[in-house]
C-alpha atoms as a PDB file:
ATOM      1  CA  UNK A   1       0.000   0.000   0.000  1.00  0.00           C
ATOM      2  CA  UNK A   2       1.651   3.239  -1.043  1.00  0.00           C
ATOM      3  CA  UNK A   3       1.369   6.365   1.418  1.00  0.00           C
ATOM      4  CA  UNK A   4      -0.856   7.652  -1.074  1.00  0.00           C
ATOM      5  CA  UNK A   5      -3.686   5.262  -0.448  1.00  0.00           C
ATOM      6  CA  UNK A   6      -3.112   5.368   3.089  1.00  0.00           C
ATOM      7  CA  UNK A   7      -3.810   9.235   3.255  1.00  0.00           C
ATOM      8  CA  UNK A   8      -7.052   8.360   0.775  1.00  0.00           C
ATOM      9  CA  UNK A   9      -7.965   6.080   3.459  1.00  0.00           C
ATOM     10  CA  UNK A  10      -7.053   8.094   6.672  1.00  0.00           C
ATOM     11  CA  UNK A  11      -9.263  10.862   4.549  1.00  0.00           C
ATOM     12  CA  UNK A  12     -12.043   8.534   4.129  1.00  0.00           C
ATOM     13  CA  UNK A  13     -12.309   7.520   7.366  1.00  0.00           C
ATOM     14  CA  UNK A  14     -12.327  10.973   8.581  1.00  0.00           C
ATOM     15  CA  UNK A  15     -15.439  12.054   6.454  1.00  0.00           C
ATOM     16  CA  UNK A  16     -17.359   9.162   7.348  1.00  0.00           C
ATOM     17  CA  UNK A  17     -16.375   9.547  11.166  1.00  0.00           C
ATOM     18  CA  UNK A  18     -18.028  13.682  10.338  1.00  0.00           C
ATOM     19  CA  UNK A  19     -20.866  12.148   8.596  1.00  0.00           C
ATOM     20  CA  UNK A  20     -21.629  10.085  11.918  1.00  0.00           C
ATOM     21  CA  UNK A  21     -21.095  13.150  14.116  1.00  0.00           C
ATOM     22  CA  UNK A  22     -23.448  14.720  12.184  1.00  0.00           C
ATOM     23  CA  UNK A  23     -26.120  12.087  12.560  1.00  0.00           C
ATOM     24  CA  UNK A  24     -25.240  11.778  15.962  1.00  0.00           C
ATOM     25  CA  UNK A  25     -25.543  16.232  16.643  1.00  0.00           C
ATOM     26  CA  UNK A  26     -28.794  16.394  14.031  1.00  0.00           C
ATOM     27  CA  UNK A  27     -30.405  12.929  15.622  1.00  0.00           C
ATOM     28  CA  UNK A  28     -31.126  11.845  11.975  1.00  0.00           C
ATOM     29  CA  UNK A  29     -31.472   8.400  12.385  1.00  0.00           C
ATOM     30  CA  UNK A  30     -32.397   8.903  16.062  1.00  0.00           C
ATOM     31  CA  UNK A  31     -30.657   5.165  15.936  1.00  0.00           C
ATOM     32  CA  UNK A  32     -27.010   7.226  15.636  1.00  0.00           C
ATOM     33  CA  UNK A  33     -27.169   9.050  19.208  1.00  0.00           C
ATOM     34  CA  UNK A  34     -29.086   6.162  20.985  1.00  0.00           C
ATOM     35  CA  UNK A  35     -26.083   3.418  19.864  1.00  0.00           C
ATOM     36  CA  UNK A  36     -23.262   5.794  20.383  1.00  0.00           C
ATOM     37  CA  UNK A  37     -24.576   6.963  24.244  1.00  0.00           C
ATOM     38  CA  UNK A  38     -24.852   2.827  24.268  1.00  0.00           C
ATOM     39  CA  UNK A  39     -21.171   2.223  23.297  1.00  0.00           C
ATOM     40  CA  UNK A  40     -19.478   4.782  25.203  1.00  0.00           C
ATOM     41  CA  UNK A  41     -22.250   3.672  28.462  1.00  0.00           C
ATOM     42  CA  UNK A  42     -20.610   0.442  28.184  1.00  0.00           C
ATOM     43  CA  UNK A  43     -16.672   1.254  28.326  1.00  0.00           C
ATOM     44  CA  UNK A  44     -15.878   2.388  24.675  1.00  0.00           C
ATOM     45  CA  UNK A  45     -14.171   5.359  23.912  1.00  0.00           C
ATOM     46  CA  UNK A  46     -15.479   8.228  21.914  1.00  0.00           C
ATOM     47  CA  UNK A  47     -13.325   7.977  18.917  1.00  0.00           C
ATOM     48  CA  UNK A  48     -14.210   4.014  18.819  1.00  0.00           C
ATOM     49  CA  UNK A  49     -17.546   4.103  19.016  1.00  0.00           C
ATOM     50  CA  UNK A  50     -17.187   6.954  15.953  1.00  0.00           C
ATOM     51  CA  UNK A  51     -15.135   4.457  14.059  1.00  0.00           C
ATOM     52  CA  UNK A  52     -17.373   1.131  14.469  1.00  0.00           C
ATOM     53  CA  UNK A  53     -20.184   3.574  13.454  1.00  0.00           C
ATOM     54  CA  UNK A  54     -18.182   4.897  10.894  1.00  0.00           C
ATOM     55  CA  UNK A  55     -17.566   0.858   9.613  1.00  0.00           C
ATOM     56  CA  UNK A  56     -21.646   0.275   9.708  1.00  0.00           C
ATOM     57  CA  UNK A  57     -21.794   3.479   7.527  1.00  0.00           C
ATOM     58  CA  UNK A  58     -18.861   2.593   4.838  1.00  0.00           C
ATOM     59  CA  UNK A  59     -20.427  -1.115   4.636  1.00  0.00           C
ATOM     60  CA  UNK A  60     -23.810   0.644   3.520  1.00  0.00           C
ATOM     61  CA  UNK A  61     -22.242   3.079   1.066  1.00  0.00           C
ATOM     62  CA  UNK A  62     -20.100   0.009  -0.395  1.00  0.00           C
ATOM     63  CA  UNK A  63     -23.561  -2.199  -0.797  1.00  0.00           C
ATOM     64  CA  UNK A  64     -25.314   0.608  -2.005  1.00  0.00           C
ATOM     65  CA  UNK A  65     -22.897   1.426  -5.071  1.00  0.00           C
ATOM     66  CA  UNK A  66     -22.072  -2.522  -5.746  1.00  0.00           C
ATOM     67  CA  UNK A  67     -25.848  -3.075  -5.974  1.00  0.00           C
ATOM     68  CA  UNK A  68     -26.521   0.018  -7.707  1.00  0.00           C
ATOM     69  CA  UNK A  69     -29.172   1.066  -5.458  1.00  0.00           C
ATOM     70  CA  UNK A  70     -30.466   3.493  -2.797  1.00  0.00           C
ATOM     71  CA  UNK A  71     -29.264   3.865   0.717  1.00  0.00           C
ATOM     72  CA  UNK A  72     -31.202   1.012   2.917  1.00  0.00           C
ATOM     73  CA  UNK A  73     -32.317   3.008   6.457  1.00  0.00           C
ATOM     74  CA  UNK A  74     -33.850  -0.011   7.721  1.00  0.00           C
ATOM     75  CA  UNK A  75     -30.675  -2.042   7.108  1.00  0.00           C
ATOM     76  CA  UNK A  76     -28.530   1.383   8.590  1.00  0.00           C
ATOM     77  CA  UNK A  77     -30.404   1.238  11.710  1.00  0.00           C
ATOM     78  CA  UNK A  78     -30.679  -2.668  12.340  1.00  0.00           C
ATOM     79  CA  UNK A  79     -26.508  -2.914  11.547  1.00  0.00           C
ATOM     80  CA  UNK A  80     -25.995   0.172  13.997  1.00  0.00           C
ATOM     81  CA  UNK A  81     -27.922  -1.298  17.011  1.00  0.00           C
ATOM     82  CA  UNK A  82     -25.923  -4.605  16.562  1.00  0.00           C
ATOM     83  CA  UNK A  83     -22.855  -3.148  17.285  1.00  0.00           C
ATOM     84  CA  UNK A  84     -20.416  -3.375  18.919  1.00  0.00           C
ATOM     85  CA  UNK A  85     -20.689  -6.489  16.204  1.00  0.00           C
ATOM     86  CA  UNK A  86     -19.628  -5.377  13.029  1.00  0.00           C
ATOM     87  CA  UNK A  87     -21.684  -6.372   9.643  1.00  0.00           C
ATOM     88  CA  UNK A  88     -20.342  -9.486   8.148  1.00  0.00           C
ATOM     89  CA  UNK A  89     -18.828 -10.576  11.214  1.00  0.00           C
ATOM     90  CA  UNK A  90     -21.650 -13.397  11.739  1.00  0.00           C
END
């Protein structure tokens, strides 16, 4: 992995840790503040919490463009209350 793609990835993650503070400060899905009070409630630490969220969030966005299709809130919500277990980790 070159540094390039490492800085496209740190910058990544950093948007889609903004886009959950923003769902999080706007309570839009009211799911985003009730799971991240839940994870830091039950020992996790701020910026972990953002980053498992942020992993829910990325796994959506990935489905969405593979399958060509609109963002799934059901699926958003369902994934984020499941956490700390990450999608795909069945």
């Amino acid at each position: 992995m070159s540094e390039n793609d490492d800085s496209e990835e740190s910058f990544a993650e950093e948007k889609l840790v903004q886009a959950i503070e923003n769902q999080i400060e706007s309570d839009s899905p009211p799911a985003a503040r009730a799971v991240f009070n839940k994870l830091t409630l039950v020992g996790y630490e701020r910026e972990d919490a953002l980053r498992m969220m942020a992993i829910v969030l990325a796994y959506e966005i990935e489905a969405m463009l593979r399958d060509d299709r609109a963002f799934d809130g059901d699926w958003y919500e369902q994934a984020l209350r499941a956490l700390p277990e990450l999608p795909g980790e069945e």
